[in-house]
PDB file of N, CA and C in Angstrom:
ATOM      1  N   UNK A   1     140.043 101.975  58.942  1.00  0.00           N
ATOM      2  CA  UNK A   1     140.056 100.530  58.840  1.00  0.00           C
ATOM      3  C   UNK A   1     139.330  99.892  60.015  1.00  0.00           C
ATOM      4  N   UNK A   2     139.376 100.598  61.295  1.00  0.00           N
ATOM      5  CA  UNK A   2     139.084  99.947  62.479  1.00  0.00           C
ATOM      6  C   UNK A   2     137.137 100.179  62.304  1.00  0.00           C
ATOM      7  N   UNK A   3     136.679 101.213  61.615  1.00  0.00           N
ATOM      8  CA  UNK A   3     135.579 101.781  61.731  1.00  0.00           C
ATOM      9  C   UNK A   3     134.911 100.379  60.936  1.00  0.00           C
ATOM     10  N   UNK A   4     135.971 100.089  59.689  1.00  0.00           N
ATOM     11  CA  UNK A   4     135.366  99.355  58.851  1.00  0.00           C
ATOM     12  C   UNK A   4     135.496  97.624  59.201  1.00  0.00           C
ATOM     13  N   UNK A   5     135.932  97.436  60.254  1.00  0.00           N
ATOM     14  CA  UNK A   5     135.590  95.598  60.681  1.00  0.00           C
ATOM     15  C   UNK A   5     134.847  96.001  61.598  1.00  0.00           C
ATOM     16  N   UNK A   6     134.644  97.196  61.963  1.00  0.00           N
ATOM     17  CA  UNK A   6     133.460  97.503  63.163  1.00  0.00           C
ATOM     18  C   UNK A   6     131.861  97.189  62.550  1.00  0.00           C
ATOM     19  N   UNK A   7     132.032  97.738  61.820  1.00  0.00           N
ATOM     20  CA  UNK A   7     130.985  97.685  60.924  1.00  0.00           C
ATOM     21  C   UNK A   7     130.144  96.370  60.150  1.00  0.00           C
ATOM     22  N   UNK A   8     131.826  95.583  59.961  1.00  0.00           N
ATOM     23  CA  UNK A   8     131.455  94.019  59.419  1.00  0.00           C
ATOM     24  C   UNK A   8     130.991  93.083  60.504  1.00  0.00           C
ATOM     25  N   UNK A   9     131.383  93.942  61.806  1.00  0.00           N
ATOM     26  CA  UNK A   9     131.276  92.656  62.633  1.00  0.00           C
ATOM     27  C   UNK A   9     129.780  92.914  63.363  1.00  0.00           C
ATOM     28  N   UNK A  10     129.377  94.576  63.231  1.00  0.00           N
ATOM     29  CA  UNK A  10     127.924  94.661  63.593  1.00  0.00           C
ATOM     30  C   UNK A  10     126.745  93.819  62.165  1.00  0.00           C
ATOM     31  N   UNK A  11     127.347  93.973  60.980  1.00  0.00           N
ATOM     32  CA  UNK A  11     126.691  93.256  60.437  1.00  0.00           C
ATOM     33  C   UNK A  11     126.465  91.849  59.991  1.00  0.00           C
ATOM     34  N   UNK A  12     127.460  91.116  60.846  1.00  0.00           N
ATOM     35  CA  UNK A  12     127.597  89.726  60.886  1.00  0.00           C
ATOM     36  C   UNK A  12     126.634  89.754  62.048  1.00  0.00           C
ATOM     37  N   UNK A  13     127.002  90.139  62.788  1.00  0.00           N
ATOM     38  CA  UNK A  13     125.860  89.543  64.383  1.00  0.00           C
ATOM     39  C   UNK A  13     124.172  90.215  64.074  1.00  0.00           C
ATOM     40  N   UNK A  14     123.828  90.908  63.236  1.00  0.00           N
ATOM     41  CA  UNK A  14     122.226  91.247  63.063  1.00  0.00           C
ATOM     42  C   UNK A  14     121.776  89.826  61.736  1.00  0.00           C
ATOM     43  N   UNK A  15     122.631  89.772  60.544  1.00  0.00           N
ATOM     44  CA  UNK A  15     122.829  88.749  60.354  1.00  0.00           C
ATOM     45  C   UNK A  15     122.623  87.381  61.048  1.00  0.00           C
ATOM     46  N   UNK A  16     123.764  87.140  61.582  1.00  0.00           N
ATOM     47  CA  UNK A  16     123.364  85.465  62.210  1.00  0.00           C
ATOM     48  C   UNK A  16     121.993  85.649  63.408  1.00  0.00           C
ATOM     49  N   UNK A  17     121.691  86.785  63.836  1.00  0.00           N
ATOM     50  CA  UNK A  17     120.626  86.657  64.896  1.00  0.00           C
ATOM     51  C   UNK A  17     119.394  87.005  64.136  1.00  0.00           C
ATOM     52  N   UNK A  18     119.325  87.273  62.318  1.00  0.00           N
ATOM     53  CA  UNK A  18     117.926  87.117  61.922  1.00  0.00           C
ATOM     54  C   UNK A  18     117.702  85.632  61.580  1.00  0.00           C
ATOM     55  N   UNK A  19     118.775  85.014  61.390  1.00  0.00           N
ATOM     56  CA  UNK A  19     118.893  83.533  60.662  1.00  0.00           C
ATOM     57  C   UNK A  19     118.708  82.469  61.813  1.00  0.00           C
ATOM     58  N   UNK A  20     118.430  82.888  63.529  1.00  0.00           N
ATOM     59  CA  UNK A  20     118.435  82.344  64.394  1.00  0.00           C
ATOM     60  C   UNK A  20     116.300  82.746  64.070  1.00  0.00           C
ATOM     61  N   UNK A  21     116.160  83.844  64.610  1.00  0.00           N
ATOM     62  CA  UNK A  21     115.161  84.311  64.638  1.00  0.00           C
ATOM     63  C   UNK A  21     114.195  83.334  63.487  1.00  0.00           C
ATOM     64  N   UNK A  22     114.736  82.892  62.339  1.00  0.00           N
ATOM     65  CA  UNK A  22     114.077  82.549  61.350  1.00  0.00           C
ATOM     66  C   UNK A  22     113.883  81.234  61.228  1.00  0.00           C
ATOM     67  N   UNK A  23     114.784  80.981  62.172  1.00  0.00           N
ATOM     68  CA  UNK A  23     115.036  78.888  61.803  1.00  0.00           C
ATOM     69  C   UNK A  23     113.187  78.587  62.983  1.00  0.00           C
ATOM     70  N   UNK A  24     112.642  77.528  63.062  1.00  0.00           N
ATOM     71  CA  UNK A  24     111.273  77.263  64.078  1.00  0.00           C
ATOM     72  C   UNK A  24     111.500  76.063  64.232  1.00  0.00           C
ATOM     73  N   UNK A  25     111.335  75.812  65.475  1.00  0.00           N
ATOM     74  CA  UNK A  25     111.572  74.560  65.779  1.00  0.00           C
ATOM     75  C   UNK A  25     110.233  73.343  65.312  1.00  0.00           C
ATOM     76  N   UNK A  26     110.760  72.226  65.216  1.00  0.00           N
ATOM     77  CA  UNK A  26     109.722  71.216  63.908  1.00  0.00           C
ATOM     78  C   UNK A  26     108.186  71.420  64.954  1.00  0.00           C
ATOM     79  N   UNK A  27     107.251  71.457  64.567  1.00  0.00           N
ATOM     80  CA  UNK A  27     105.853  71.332  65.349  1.00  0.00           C
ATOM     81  C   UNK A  27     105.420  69.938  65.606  1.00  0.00           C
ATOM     82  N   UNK A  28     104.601  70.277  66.262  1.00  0.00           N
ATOM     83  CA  UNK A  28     103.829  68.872  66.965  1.00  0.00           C
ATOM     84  C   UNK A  28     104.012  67.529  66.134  1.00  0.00           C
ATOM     85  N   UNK A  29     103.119  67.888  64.795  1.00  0.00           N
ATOM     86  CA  UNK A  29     102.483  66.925  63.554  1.00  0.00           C
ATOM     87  C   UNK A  29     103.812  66.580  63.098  1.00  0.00           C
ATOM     88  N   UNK A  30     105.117  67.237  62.648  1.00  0.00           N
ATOM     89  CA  UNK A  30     106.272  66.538  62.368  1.00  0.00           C
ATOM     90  C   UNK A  30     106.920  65.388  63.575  1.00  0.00           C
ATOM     91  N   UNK A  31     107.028  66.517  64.833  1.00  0.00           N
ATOM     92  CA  UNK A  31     107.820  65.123  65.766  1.00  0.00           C
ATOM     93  C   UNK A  31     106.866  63.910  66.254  1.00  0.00           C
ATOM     94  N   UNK A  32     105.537  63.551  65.871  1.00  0.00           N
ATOM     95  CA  UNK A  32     104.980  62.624  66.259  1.00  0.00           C
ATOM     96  C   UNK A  32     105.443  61.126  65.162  1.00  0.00           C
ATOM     97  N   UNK A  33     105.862  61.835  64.005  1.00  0.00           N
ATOM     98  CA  UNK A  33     106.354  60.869  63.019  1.00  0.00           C
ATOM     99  C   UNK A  33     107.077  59.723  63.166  1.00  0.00           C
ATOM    100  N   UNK A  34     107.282  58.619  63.388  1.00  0.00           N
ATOM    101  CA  UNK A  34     108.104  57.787  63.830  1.00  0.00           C
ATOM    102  C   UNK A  34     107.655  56.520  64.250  1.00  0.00           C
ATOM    103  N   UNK A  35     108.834  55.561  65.117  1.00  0.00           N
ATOM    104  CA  UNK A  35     108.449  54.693  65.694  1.00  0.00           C
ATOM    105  C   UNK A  35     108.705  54.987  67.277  1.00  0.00           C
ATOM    106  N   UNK A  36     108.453  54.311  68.322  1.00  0.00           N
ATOM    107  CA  UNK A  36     107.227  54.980  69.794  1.00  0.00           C
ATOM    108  C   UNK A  36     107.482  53.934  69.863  1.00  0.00           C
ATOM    109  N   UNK A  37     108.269  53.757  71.497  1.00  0.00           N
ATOM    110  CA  UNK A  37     107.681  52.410  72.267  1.00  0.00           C
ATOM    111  C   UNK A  37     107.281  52.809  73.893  1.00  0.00           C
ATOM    112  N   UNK A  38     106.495  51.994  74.453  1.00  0.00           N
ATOM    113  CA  UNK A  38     106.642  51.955  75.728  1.00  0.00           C
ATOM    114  C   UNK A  38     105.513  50.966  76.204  1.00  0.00           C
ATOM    115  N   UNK A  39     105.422  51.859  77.216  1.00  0.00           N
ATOM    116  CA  UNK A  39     103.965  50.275  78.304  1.00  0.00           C
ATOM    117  C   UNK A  39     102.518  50.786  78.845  1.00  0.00           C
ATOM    118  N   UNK A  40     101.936  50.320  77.652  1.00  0.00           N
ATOM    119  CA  UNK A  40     100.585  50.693  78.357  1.00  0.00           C
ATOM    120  C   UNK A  40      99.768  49.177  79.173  1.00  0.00           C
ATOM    121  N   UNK A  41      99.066  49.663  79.749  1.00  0.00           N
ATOM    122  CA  UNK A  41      98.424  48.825  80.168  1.00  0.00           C
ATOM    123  C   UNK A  41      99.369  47.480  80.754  1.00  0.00           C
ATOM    124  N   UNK A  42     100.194  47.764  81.331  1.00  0.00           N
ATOM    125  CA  UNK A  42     101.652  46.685  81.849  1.00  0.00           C
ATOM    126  C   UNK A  42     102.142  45.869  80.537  1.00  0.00           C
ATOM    127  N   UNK A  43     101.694  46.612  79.136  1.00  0.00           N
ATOM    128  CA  UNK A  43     102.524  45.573  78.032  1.00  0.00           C
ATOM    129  C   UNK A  43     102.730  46.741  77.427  1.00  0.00           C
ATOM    130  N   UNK A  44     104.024  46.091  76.726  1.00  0.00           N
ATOM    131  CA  UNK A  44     105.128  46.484  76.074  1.00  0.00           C
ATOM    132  C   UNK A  44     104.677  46.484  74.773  1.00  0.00           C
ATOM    133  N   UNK A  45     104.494  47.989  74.098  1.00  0.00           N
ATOM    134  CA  UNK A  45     103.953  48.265  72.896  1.00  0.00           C
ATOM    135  C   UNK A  45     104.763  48.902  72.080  1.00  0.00           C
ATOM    136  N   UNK A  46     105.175  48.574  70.884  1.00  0.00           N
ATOM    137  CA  UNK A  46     105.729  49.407  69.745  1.00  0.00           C
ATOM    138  C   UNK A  46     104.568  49.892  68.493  1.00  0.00           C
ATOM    139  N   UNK A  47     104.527  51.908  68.581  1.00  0.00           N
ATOM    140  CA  UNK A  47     103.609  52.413  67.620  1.00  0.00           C
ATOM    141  C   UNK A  47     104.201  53.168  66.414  1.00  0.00           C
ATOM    142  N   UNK A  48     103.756  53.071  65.511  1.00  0.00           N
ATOM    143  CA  UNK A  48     104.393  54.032  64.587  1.00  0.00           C
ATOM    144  C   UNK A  48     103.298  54.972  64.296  1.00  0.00           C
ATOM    145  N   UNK A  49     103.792  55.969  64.153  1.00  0.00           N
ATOM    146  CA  UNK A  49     102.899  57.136  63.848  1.00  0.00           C
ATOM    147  C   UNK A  49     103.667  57.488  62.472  1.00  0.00           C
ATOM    148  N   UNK A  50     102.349  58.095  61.416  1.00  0.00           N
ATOM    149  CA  UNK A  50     102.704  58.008  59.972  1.00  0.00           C
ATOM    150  C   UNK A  50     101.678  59.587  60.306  1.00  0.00           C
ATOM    151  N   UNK A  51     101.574  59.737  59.246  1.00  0.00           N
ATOM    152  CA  UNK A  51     100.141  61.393  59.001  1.00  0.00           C
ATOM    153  C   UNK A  51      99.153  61.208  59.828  1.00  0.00           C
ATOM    154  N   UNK A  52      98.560  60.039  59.217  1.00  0.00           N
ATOM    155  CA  UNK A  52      97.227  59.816  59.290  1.00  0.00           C
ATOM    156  C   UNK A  52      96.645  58.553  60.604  1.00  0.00           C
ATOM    157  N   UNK A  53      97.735  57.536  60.702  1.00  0.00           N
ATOM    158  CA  UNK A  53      97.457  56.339  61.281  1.00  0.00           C
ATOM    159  C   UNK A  53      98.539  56.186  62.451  1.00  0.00           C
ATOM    160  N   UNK A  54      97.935  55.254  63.314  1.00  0.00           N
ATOM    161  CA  UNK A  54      98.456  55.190  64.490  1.00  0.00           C
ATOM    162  C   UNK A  54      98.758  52.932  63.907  1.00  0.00           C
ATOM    163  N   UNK A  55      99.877  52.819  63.825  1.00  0.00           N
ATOM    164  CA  UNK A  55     100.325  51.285  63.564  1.00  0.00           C
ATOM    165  C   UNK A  55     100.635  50.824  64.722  1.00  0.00           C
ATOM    166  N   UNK A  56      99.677  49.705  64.965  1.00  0.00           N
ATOM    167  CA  UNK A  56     100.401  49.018  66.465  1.00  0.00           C
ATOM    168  C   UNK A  56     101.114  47.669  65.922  1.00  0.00           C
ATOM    169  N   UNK A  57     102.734  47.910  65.893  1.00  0.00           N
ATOM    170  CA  UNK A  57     103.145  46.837  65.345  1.00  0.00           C
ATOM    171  C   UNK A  57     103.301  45.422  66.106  1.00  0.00           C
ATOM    172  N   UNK A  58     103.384  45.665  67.339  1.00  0.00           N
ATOM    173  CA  UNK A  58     102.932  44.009  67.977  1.00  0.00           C
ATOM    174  C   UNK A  58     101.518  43.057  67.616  1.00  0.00           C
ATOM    175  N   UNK A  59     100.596  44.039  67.147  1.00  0.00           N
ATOM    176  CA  UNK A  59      99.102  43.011  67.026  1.00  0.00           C
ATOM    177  C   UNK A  59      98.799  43.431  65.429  1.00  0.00           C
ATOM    178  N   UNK A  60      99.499  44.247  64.661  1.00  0.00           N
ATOM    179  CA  UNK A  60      99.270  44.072  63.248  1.00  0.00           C
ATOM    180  C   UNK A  60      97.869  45.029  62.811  1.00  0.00           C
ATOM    181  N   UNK A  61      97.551  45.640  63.850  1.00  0.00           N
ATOM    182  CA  UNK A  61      96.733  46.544  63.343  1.00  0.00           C
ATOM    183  C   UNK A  61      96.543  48.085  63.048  1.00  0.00           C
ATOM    184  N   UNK A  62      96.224  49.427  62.456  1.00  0.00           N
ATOM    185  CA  UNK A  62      96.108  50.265  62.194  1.00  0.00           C
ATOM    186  C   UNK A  62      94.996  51.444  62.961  1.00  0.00           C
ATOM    187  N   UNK A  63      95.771  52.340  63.643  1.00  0.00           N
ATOM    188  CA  UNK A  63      94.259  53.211  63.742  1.00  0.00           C
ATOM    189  C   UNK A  63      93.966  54.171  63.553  1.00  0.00           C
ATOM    190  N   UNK A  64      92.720  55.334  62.600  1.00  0.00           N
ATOM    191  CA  UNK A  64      93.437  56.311  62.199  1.00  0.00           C
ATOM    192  C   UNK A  64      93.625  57.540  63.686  1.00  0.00           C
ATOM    193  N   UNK A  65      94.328  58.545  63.272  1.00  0.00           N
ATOM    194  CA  UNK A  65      94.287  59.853  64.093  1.00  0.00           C
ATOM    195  C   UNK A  65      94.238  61.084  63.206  1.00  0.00           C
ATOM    196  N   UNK A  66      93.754  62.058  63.960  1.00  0.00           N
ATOM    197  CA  UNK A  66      93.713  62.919  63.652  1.00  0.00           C
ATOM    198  C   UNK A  66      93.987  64.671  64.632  1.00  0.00           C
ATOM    199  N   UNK A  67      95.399  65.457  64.135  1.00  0.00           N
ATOM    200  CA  UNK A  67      94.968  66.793  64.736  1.00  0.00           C
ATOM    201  C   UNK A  67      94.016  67.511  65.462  1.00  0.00           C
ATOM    202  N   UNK A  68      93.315  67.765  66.271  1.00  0.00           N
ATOM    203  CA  UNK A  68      92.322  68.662  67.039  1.00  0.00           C
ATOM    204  C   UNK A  68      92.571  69.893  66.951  1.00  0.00           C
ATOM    205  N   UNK A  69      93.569  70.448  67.292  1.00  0.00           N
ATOM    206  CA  UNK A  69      94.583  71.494  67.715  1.00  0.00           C
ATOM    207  C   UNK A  69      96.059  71.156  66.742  1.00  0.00           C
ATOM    208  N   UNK A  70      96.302  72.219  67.441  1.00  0.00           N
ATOM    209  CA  UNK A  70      98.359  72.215  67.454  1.00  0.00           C
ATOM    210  C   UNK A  70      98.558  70.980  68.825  1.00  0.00           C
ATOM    211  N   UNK A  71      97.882  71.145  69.714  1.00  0.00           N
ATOM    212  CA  UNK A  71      98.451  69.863  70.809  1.00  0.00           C
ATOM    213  C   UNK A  71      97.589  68.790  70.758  1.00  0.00           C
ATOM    214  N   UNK A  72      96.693  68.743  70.400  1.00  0.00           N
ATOM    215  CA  UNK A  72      95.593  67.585  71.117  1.00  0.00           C
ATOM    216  C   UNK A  72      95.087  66.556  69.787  1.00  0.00           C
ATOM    217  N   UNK A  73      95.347  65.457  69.968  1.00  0.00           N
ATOM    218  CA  UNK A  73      95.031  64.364  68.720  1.00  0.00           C
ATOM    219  C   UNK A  73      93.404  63.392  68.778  1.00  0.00           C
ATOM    220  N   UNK A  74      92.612  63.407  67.631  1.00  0.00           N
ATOM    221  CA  UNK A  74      91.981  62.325  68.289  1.00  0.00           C
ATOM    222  C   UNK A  74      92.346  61.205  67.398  1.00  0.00           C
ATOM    223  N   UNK A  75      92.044  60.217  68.087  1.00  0.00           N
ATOM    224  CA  UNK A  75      92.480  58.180  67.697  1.00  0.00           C
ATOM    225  C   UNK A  75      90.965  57.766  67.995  1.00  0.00           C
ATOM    226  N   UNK A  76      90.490  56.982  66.711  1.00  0.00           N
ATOM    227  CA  UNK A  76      89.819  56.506  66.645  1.00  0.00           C
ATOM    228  C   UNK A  76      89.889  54.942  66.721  1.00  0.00           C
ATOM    229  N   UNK A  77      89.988  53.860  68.045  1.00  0.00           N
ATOM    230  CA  UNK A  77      90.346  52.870  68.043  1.00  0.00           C
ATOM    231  C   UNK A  77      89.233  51.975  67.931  1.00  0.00           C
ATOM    232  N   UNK A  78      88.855  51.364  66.851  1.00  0.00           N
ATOM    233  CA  UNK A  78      87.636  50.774  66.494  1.00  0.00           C
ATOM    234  C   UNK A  78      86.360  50.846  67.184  1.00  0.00           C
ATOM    235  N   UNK A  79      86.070  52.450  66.930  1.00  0.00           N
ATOM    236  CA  UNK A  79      84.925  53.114  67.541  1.00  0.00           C
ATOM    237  C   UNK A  79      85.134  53.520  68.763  1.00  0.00           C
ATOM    238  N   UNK A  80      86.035  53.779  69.790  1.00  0.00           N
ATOM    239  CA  UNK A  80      86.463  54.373  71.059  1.00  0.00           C
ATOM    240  C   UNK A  80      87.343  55.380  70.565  1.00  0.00           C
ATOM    241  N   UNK A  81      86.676  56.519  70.675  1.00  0.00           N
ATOM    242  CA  UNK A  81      87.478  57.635  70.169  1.00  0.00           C
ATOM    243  C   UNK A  81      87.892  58.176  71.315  1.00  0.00           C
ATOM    244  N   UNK A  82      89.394  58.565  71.336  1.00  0.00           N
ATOM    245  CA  UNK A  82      89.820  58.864  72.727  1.00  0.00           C
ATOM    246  C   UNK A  82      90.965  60.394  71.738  1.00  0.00           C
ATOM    247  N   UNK A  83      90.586  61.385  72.296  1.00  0.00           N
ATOM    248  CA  UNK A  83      91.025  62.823  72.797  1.00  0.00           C
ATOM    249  C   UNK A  83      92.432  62.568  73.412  1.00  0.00           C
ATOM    250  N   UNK A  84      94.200  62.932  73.043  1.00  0.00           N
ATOM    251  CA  UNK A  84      95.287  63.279  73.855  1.00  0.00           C
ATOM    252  C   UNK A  84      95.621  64.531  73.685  1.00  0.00           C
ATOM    253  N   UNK A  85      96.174  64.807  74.736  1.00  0.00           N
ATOM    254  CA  UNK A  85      96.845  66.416  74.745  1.00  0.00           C
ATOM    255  C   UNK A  85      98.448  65.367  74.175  1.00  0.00           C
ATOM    256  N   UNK A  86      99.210  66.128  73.506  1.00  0.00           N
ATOM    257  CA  UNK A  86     100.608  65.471  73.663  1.00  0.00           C
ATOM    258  C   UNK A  86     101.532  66.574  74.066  1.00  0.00           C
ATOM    259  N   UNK A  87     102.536  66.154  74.290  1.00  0.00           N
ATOM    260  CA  UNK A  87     103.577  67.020  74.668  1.00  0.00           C
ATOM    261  C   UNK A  87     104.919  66.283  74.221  1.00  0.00           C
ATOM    262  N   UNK A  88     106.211  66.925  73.983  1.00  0.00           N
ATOM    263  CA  UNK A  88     107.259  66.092  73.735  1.00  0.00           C
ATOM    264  C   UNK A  88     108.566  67.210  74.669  1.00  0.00           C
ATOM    265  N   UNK A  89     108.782  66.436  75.733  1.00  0.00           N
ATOM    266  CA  UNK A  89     109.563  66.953  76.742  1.00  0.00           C
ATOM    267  C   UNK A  89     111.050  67.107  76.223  1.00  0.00           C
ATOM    268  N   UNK A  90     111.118  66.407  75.142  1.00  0.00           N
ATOM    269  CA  UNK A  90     112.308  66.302  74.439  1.00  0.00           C
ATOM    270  C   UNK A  90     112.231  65.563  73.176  1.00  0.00           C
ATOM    271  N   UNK A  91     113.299  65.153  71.893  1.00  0.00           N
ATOM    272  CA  UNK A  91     112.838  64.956  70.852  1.00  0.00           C
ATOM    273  C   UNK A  91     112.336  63.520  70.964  1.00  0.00           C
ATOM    274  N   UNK A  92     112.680  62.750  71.849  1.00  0.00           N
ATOM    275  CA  UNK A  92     112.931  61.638  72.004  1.00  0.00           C
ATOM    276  C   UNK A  92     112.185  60.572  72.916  1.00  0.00           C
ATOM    277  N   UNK A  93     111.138  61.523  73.380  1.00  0.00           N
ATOM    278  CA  UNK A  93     110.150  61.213  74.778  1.00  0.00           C
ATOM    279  C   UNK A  93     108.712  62.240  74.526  1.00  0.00           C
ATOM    280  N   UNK A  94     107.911  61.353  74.434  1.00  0.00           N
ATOM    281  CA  UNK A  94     106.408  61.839  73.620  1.00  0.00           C
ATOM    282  C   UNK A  94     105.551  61.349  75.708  1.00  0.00           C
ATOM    283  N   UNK A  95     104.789  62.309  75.991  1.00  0.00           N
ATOM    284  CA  UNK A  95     103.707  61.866  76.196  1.00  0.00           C
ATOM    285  C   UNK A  95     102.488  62.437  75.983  1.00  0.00           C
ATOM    286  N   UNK A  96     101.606  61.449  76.187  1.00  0.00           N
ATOM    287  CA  UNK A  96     100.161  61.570  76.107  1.00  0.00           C
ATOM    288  C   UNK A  96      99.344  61.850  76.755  1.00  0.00           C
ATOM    289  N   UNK A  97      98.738  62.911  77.155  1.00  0.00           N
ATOM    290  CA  UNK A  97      97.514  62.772  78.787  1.00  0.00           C
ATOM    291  C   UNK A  97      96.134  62.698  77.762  1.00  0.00           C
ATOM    292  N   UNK A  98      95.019  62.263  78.588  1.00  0.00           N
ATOM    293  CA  UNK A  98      93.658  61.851  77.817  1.00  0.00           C
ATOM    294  C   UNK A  98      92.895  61.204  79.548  1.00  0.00           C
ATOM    295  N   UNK A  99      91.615  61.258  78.947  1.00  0.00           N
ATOM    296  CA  UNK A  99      90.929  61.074  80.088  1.00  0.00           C
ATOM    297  C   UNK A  99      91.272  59.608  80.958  1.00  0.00           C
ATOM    298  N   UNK A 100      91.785  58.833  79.930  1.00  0.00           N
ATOM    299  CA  UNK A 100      92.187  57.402  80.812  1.00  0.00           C
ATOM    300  C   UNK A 100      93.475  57.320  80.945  1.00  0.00           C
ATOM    301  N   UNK A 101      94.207  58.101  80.956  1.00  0.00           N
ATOM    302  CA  UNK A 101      95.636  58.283  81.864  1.00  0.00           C
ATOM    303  C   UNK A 101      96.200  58.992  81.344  1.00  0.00           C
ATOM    304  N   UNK A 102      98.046  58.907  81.701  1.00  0.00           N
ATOM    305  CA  UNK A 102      99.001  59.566  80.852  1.00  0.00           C
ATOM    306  C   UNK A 102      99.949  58.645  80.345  1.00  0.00           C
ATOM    307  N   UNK A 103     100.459  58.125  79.186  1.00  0.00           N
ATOM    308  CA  UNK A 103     101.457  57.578  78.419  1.00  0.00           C
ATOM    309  C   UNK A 103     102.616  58.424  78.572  1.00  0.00           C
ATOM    310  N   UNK A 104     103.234  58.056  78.166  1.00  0.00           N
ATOM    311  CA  UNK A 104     104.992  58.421  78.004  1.00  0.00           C
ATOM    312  C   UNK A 104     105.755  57.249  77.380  1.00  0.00           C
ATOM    313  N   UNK A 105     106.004  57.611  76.405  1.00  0.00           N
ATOM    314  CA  UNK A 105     106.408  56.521  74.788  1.00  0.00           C
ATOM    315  C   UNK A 105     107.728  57.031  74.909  1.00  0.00           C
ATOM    316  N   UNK A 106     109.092  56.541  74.495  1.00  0.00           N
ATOM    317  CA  UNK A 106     110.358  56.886  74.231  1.00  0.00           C
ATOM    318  C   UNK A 106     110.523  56.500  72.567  1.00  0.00           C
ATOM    319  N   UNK A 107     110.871  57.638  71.600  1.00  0.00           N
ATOM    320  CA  UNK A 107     111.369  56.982  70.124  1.00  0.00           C
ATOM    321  C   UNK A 107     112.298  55.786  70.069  1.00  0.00           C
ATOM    322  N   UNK A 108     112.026  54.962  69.182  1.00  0.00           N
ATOM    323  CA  UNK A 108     112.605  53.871  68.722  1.00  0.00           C
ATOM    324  C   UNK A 108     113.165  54.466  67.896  1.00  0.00           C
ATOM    325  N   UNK A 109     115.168  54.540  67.555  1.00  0.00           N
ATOM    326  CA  UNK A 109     115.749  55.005  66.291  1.00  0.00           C
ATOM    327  C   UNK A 109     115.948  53.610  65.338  1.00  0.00           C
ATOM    328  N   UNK A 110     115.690  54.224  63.922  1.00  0.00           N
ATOM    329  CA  UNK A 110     116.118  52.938  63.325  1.00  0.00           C
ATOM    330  C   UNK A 110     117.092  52.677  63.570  1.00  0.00           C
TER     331      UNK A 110
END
């Protein structure tokens, strides 16, 4: 009997540690999804990021982006195409480095 919960309990733990092994944490292109606020340029900006477009909802306009990489996006802001590396230090805190600085956006939850 003892051989046999020995047995259940080695095959519970190879078990839950393939189902660990298997889960991946969301990538770049999913956690950019959302709404983004913070301060560029000393003003206070709210962005939403969708697939394709970068929404700046304070001035009502759209810009698209696009993947480079797994890290690096380009934004095409009415013909100033600007290159970011991103990073997300946590789910909840995005930044941006690119040749004209570094951003750091915090998610807006609905």
């Amino acid at each position: 009997m003892q051989r046999y919960f020995k047995g259940l309990a080695i095959f519970c733990a190879v078990l839950l540690l393939a189902a660990c092994a298997g889960t991946s944490a969301p990538s770049k292109q999913d956690m950019i999804l959302g709404v983004w606020a913070g301060d560029i340029a000393g003003q206070s900006i709210v962005l939403e990021y969708t697939e394709t477009q970068v929404v700046v909802e304070s001035f009502g306009v759209s810009f698209p982006y696009e993947w480079v990489d797994g890290d690096s996006i380009r934004l095409d802001a009415m013909g100033q195409v600007v290159v970011s590396t991103v990073e997300f230090p946590s789910p909840d805190q995005m930044i941006q480095r690119s040749p004209q600085g570094v951003q750091t956006l915090r998610r807006v939850n609905p």
